[in-house]
Protein backbone atom coordinates (compact mmCIF):
# COMPACT_ATOMS: atom_id res chain seq x y z
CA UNK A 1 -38.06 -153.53 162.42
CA UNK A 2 -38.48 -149.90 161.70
CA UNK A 3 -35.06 -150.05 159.33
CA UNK A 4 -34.75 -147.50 156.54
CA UNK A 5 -33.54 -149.93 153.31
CA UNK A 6 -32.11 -148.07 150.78
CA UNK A 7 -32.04 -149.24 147.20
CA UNK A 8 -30.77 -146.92 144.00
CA UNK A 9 -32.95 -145.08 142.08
CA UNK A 10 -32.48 -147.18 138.95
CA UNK A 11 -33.72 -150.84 140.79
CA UNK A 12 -36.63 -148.52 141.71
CA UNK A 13 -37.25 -147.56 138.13
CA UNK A 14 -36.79 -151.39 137.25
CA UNK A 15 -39.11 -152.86 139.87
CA UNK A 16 -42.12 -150.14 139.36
CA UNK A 17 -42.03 -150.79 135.45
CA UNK A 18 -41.99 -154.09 136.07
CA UNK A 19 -45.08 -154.21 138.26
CA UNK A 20 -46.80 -151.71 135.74
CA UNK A 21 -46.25 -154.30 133.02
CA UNK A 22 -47.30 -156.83 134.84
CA UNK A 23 -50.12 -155.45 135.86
CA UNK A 24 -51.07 -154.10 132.24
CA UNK A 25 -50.19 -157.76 130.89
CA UNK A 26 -53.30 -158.91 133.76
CA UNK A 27 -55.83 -156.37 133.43
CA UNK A 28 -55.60 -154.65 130.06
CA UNK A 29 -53.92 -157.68 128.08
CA UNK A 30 -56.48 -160.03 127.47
CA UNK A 31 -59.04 -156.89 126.64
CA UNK A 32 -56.69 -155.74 124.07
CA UNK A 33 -55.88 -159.32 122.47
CA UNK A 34 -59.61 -159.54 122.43
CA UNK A 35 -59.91 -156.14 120.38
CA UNK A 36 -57.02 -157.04 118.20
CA UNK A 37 -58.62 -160.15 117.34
CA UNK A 38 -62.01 -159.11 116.46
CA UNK A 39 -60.07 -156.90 114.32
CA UNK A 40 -58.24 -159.59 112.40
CA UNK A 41 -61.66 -161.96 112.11
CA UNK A 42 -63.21 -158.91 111.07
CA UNK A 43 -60.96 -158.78 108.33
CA UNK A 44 -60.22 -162.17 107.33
CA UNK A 45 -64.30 -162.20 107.17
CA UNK A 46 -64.03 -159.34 104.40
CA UNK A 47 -61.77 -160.87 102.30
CA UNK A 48 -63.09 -164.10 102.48
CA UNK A 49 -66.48 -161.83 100.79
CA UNK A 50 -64.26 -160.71 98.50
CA UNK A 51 -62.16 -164.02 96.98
CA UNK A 52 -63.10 -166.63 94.84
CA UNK A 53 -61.39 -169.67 97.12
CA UNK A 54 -62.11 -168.46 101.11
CA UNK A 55 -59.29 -168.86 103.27
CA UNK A 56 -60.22 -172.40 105.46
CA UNK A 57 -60.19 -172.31 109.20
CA UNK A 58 -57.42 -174.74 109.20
CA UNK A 59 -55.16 -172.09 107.62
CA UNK A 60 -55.55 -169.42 110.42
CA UNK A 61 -55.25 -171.93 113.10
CA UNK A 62 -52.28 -171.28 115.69
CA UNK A 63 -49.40 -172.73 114.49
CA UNK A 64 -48.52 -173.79 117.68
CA UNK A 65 -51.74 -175.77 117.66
CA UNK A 66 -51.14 -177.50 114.36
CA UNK A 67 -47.34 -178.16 115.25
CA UNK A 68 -48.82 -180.16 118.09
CA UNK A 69 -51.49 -181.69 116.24
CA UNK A 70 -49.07 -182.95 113.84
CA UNK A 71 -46.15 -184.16 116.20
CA UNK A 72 -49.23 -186.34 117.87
CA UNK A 73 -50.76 -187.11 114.73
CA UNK A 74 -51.51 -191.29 115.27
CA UNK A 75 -49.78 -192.24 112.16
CA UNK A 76 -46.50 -190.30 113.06
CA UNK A 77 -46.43 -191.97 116.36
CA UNK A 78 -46.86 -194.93 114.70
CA UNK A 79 -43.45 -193.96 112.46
CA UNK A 80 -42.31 -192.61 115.39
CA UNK A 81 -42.28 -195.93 117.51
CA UNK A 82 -40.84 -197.89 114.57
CA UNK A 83 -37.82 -195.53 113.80
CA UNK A 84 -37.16 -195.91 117.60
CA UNK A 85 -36.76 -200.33 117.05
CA UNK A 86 -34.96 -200.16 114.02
CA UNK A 87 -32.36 -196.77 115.05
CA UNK A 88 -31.88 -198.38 118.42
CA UNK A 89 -32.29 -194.85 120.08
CA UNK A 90 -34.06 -193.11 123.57
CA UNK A 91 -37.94 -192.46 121.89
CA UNK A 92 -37.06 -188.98 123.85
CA UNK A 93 -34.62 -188.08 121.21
CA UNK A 94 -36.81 -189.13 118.32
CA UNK A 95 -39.32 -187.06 119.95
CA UNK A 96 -37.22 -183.93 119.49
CA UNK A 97 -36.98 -185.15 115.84
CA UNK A 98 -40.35 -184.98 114.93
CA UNK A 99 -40.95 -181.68 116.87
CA UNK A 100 -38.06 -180.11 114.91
CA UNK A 101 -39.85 -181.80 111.75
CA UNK A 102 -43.19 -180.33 112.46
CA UNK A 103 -42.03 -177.09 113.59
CA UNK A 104 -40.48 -176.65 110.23
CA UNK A 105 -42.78 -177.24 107.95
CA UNK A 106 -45.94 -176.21 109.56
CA UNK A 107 -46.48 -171.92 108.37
CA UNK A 108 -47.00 -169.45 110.32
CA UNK A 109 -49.93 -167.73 107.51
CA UNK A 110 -50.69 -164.16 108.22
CA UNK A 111 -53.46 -162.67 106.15
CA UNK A 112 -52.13 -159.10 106.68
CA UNK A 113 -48.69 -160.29 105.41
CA UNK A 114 -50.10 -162.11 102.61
CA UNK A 115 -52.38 -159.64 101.50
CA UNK A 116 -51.09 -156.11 102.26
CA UNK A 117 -47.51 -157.24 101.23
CA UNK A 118 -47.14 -160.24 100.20
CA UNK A 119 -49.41 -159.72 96.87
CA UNK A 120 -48.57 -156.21 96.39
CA UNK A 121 -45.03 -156.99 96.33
CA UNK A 122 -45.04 -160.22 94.05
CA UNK A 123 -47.38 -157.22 91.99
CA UNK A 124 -44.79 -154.83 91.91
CA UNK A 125 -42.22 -156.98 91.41
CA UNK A 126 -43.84 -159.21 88.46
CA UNK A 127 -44.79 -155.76 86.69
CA UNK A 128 -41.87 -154.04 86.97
CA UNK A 129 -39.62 -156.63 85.32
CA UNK A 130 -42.32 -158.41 82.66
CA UNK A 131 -44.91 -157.58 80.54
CA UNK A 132 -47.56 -159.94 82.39
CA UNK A 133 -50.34 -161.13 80.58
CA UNK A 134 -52.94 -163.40 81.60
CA UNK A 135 -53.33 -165.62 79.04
CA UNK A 136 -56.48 -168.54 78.08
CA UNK A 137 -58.39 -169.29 81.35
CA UNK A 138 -60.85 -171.37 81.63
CA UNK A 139 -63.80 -168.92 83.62
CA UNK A 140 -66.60 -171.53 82.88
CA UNK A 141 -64.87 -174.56 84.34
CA UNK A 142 -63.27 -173.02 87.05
CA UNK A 143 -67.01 -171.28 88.58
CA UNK A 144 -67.75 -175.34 88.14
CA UNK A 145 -64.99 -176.54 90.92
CA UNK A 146 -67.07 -178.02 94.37
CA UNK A 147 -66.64 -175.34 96.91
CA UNK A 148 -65.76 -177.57 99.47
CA UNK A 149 -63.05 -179.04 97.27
CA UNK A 150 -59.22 -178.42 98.27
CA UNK A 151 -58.27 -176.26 95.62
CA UNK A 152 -54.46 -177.40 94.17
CA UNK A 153 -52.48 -174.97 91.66
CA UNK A 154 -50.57 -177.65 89.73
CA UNK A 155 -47.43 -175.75 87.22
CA UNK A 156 -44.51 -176.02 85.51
CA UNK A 157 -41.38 -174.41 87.02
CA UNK A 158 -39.41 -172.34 85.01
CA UNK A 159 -38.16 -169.42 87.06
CA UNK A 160 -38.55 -168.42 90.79
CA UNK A 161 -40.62 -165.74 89.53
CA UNK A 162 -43.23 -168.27 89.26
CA UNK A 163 -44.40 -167.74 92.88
CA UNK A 164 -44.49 -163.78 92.33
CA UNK A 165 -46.11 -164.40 89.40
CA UNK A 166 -48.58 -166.42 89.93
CA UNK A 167 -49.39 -165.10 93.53
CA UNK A 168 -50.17 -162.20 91.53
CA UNK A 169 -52.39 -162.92 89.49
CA UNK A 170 -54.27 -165.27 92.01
CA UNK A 171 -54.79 -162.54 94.33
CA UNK A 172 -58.24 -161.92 93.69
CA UNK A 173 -59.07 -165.62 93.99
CA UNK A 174 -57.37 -166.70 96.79
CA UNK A 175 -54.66 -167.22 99.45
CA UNK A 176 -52.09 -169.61 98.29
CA UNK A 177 -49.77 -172.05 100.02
CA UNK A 178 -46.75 -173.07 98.10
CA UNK A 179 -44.12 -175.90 98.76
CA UNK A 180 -41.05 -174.28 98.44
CA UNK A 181 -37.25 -175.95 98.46
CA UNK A 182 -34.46 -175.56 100.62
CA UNK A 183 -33.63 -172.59 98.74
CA UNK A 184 -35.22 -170.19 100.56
CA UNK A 185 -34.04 -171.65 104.31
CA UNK A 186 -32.04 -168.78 105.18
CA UNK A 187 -32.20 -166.35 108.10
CA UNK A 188 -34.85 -163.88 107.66
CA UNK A 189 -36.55 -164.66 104.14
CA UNK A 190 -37.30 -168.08 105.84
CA UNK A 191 -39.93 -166.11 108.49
CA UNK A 192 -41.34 -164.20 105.84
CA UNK A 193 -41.76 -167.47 103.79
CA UNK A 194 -43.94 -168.66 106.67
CA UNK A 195 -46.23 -165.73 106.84
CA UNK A 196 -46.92 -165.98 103.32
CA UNK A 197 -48.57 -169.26 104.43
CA UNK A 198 -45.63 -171.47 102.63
CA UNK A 199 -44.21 -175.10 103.68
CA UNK A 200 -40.71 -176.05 103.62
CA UNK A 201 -39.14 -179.22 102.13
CA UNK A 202 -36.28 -181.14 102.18
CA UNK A 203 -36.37 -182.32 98.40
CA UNK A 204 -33.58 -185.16 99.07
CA UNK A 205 -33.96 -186.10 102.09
CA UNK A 206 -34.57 -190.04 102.55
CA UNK A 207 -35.40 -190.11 106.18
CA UNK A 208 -38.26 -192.45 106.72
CA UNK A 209 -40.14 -190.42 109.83
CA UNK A 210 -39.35 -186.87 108.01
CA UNK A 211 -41.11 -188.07 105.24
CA UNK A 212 -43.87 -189.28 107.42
CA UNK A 213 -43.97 -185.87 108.95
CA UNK A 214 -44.25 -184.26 105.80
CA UNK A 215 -47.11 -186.09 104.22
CA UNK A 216 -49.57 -186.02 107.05
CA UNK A 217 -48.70 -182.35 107.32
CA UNK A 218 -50.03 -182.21 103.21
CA UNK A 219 -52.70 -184.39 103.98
CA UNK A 220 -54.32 -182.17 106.51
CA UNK A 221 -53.71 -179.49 104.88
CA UNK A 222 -55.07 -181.10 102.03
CA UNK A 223 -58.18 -182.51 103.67
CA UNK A 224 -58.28 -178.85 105.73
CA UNK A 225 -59.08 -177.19 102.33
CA UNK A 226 -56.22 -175.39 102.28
CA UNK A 227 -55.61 -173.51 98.53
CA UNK A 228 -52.23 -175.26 97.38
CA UNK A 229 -49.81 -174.27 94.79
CA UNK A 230 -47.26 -177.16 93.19
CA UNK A 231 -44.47 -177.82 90.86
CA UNK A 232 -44.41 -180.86 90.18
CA UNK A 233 -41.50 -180.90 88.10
CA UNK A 234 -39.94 -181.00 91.79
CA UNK A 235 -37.28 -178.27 90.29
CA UNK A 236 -36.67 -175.86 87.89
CA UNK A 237 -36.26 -177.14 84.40
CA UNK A 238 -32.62 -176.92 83.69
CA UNK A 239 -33.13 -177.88 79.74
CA UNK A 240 -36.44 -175.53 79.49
CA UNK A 241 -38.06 -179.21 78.51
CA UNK A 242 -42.01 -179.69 80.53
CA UNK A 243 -40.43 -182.39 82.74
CA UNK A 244 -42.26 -185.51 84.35
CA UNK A 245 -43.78 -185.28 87.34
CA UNK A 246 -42.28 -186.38 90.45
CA UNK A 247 -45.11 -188.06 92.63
CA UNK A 248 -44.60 -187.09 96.59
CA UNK A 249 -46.61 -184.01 97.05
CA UNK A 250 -49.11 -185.60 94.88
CA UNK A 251 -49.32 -188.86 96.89
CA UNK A 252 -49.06 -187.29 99.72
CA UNK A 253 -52.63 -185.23 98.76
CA UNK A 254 -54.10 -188.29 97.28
CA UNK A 255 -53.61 -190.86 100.35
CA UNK A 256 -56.36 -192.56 102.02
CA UNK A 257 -58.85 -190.31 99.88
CA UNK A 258 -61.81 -191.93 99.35
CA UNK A 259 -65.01 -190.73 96.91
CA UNK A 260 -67.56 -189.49 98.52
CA UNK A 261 -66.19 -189.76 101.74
CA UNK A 262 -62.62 -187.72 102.18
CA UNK A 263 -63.17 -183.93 100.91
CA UNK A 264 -62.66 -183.76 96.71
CA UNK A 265 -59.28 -182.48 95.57
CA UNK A 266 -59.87 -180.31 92.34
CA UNK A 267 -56.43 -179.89 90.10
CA UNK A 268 -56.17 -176.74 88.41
CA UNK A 269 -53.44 -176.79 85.68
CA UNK A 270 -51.18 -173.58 85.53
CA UNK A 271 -48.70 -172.96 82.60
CA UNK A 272 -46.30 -170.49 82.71
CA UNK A 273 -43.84 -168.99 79.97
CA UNK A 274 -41.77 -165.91 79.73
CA UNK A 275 -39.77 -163.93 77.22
CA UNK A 276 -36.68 -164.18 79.76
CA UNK A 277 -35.88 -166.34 82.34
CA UNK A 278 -34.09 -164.62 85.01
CA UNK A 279 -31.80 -167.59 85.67
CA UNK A 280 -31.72 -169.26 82.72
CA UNK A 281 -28.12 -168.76 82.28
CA UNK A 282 -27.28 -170.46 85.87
CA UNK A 283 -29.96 -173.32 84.96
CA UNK A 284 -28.21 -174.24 81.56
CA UNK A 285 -24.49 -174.61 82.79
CA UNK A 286 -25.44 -178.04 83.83
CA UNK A 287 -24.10 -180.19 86.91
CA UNK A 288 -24.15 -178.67 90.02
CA UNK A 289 -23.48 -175.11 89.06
CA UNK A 290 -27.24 -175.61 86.91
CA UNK A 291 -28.47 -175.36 90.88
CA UNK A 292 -29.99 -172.47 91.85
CA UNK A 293 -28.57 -170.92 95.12
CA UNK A 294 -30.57 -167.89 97.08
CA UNK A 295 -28.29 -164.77 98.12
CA UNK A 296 -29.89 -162.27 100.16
CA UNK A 297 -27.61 -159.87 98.96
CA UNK A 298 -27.62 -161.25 95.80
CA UNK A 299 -31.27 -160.31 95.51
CA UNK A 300 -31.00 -157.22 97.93
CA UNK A 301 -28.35 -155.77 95.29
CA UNK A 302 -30.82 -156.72 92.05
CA UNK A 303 -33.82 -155.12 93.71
CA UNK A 304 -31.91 -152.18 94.07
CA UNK A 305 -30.26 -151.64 90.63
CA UNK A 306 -34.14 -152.58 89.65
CA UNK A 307 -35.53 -149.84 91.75
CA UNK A 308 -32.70 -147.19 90.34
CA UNK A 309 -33.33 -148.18 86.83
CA UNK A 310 -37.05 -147.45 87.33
CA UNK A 311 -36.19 -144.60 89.33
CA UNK A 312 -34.15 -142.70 86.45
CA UNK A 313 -36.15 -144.02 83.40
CA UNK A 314 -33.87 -146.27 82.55
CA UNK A 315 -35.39 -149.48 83.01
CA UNK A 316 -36.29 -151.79 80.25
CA UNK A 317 -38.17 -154.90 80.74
CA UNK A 318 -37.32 -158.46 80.28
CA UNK A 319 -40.18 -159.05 77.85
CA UNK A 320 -43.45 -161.28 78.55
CA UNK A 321 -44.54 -163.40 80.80
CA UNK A 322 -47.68 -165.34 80.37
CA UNK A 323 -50.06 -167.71 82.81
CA UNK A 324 -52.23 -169.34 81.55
CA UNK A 325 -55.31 -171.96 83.60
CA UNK A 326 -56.65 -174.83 82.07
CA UNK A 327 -59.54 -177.16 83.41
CA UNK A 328 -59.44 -178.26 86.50
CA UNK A 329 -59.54 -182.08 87.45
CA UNK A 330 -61.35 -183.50 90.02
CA UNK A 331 -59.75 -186.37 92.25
CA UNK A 332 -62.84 -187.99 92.86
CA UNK A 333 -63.95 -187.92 89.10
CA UNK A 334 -60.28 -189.63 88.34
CA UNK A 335 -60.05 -192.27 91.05
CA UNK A 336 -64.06 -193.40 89.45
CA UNK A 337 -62.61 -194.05 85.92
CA UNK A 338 -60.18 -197.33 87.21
CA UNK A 339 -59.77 -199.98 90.30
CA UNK A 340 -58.50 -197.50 92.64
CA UNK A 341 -56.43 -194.47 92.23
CA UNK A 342 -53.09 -194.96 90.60
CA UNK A 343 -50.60 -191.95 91.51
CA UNK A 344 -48.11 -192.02 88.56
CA UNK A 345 -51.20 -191.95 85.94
CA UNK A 346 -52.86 -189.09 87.52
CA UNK A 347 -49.31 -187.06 87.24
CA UNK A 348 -49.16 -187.95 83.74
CA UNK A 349 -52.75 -186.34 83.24
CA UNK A 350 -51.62 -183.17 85.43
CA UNK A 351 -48.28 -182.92 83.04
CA UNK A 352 -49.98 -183.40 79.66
CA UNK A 353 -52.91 -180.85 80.80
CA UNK A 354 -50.52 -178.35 82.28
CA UNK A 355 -48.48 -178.80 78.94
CA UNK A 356 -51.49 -178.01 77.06
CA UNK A 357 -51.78 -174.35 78.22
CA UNK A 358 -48.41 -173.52 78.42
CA UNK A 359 -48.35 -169.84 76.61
CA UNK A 360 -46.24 -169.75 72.79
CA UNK A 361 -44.65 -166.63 73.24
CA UNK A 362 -42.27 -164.31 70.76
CA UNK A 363 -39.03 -165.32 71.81
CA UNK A 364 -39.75 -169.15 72.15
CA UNK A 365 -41.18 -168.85 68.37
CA UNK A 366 -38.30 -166.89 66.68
CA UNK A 367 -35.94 -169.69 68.81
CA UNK A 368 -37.73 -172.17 67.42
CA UNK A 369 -37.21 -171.09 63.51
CA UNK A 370 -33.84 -170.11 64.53
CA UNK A 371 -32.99 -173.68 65.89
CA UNK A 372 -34.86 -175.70 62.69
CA UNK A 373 -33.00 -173.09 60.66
CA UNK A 374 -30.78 -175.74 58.21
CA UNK A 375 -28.65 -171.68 57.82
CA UNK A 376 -28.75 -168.49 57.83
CA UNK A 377 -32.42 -166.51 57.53
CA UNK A 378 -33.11 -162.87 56.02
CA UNK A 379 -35.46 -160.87 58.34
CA UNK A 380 -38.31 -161.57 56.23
CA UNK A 381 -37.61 -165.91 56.34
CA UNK A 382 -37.71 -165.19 59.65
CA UNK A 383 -41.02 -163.32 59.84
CA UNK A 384 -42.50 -166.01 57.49
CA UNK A 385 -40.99 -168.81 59.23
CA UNK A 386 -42.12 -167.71 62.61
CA UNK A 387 -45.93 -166.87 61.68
CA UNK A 388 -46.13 -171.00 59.67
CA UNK A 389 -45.33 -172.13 63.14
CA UNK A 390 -47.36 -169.75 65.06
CA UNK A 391 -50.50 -170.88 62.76
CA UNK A 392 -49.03 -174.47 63.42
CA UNK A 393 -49.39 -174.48 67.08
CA UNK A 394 -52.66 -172.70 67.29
CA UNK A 395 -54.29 -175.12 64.77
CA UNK A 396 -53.44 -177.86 67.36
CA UNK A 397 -54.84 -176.08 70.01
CA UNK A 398 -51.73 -174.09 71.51
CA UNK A 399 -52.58 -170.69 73.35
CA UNK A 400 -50.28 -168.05 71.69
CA UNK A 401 -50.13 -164.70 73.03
CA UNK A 402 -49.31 -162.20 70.42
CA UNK A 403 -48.81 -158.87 71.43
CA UNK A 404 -51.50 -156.07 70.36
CA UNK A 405 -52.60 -159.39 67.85
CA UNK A 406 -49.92 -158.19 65.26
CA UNK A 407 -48.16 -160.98 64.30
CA UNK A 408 -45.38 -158.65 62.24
CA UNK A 409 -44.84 -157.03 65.76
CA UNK A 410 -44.89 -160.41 67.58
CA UNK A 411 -41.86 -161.28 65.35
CA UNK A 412 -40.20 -157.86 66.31
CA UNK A 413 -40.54 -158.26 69.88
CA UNK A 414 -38.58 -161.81 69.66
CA UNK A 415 -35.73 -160.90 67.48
CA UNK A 416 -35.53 -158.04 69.63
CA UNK A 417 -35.38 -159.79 72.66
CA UNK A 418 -32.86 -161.96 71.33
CA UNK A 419 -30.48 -159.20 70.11
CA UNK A 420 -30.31 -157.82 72.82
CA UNK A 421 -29.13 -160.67 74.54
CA UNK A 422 -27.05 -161.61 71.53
CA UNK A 423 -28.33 -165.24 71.13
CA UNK A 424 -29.07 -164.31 67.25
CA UNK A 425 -26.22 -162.90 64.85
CA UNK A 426 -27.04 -161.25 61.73
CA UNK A 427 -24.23 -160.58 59.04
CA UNK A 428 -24.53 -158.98 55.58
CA UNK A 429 -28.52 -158.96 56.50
CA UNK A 430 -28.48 -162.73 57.67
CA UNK A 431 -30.16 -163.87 60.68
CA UNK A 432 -28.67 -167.07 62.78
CA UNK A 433 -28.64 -168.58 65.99
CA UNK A 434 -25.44 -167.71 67.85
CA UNK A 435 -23.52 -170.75 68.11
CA UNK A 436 -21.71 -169.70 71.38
CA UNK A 437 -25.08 -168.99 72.62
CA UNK A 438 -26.64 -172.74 71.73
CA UNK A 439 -27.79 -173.77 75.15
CA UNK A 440 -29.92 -170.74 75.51
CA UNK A 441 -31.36 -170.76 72.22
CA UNK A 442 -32.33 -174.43 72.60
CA UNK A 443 -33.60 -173.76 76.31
CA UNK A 444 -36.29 -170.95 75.03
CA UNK A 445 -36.95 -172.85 71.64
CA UNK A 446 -37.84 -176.06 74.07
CA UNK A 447 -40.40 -174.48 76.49
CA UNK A 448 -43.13 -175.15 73.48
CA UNK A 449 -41.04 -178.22 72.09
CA UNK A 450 -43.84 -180.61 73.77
CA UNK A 451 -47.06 -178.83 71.72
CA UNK A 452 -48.37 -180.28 68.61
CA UNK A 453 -48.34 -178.90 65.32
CA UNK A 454 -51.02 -178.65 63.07
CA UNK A 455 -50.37 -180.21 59.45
């Protein structure tokens, strides 16, 4: 009693800030989270004015809440409680399984991340490296989709520029949630991923109860109305061939949906094309070096020669790229035309329509005429050549998108392309595929190998 206690001036410092933040975190906390959050709803409430496909509540739930919505989702439990017979193993440990499931593959969306850099970047990015065109779309059709249906972006995958792309030129209509691979698991990117309202997946993985975890995640997103985006191709084509469609994602959206009862799923088909495929040499060395492997400073050192190029004038672009929408398909309006709904025939329909818009573009033409070639071509077989098969493919009902509608200068642009990346040679005034440069050739010349030809 009555003892002076001395403490240094520093533990002073330490306590009092403490006690100030605590007392901040008490009093002025929840007033400011409050504020911050009318802010946010105020926001999210003006885009949703402004986009085609609103942005469903199930999107900006907390993640937190959804993680725990999914660990204790009944059919999970019920996977849950049979991994624990068969594995032999405490049901606490396959607990912390499907948490560390859920956890990673349940986004963490952020509207202001999506939309303030998110879509300007993918803009930015997509323009500074193509010549983007939006190709045939479908206006009428898509005004026609239910707007309580789950929207689902179903494309080909040719390039990893297919998200930027394609989040591009979606921005106006909505918010979109991709599946995207293993790829893109790596420190940093990964959180960014999230915010951008994406889903991770584990493409090979055979485990019974992830797989569980990862289609009731789908199908309340699904049944949430969240907008989807989907390859399902499953991975980039290494051949440039449309490939079949792989059914999980799609299953996983279409089970238990019954008509007139479970929310419609509307299909919009998306093809894509470009002029240059930024990995199209890794994709066509086959075996495992075909597969594509994310560098951060792989793509931290391209952005940067990209931004000095652009920066000193220097910069030339890697041709077109083209999207193109075709009509959507209802789930409901497909599981009425059999005896229930059959999975592997409704990806065959989403393949063949998505193959139907894929864009014709210059350098898949001239690598066509090139390839069919029985020799050598003057310029002007070429031209002639190319502008038969261009009339060919439009006849059946192929979108072609020929730049400032000059045919002559749609020709130019491919050959160009192609010289420049040496993939044609041309001696004494004759044109010809470069034979050292086959597998590239035949990957651009097969991108419109599925379309029909007229006559």
């Amino acid at each position: 009693m009555g003892h002076t206690i001395e403490i240094p001036v520093w533990a002073a410092i330490l306590v009092g800030t403490l006690g100030i933040a605590g007392l901040l975190d008490r009093v002025v906390g929840p007033s400011l989270r409050w504020v911050l959050r009318r802010r946010v709803n105020r926001a999210i409430d003006d885009l949703n004015q402004r986009l085609d496909l609103r942005i469903q509540p199930f999107k900006l739930t907390r993640r937190k809440v959804l993680v725990d919505r999914l660990v204790y989702d009944p059919q999970v439990m019920a996977a849950l409680d049979e991994h624990v017979r068969e594995e032999g193993i405490p049901r606490d440990v396959a607990m912390e399984r499907v948490e560390r499931y859920a956890r990673e593959t349940v986004p963490a969306f952020s509207a202001f991340a999506y939309f303030s850099f998110g879509a300007r970047a993918a803009r930015w990015i997509s323009r500074a490296l193509y010549r983007v065109r939006l190709g045939f779309i479908d206006e009428a059709a898509l005004a026609d989709i239910d707007r309580g249906a789950a929207v689902v972006f179903v494309m080909n995958h040719r390039s990893n520029m297919d998200y930027l792309l394609v989040t591009y030129l979606a921005a106006e209509r909505s918010a979109l949630s991709y599946a995207v691979g293993e790829w893109a698991r790596v420190w940093g990117l990964s959180t960014l991923i999230r915010s951008m309202g994406a889903y991770f997946i584990r493409r090979r993985s055979r485990d019974a109860l992830y797989r569980k975890v990862l289609s009731r995640y789908v199908a309340m997103a699904t049944e949430g109305g969240v907008t989807q985006a989907v390859f399902p191709e499953g991975g980039l084509s290494r051949d440039g061939r449309l490939q079949g469609a792989k059914l999980g994602l799609l299953s996983y959206m279409a089970e238990g949906f019954e008509p007139g009862v479970s929310r419609d799923v509307a299909f919009v088909p998306v093809g894509l094309n470009y002029d240059r495929v930024l990995e199209d040499r890794v994709l066509t060395d086959g075996g495992e070096a075909g597969r594509f492997r994310f560098s951060p400073l792989v793509l931290a050192g391209f952005l940067s020669r990209l931004a000095w190029l652009r920066i000193t004038g220097r910069m030339t672009r890697f041709g077109y790229a083209c999207v193109s929408f075709g009509q959507p398909l209802s789930l409901a309006e497909f599981a009425a035309r059999g005896e229930g709904l059959d999975v592997e025939a409704l990806g065959e329909e989403l393949m063949r329509r998505v193959g139907q818009v894929v864009p014709v573009l210059p350098v898949s033409l001239v690598a066509t005429v090139l390839r069919e070639a029985d020799g050598p071509l003057s310029a002007l077989d070429v031209k002639a050549r190319t502008q038969v098969l261009m009339h060919a493919l439009i006849g059946a009902g192929a979108h072609a998108h020929i730049p400032r509608g000059d045919e002559d200068y749609a020709v130019e642009v491919g050959l160009r392309m192609m010289r420049r990346r040496r993939l044609v040679t041309e001696e004494d005034g004759l044109l010809l595929a470069n034979p050292d440069e086959a597998g590239l050739v035949d990957y651009y010349a097969n991108a419109i190998a599925h379309l029909p030809r007229a006559g």
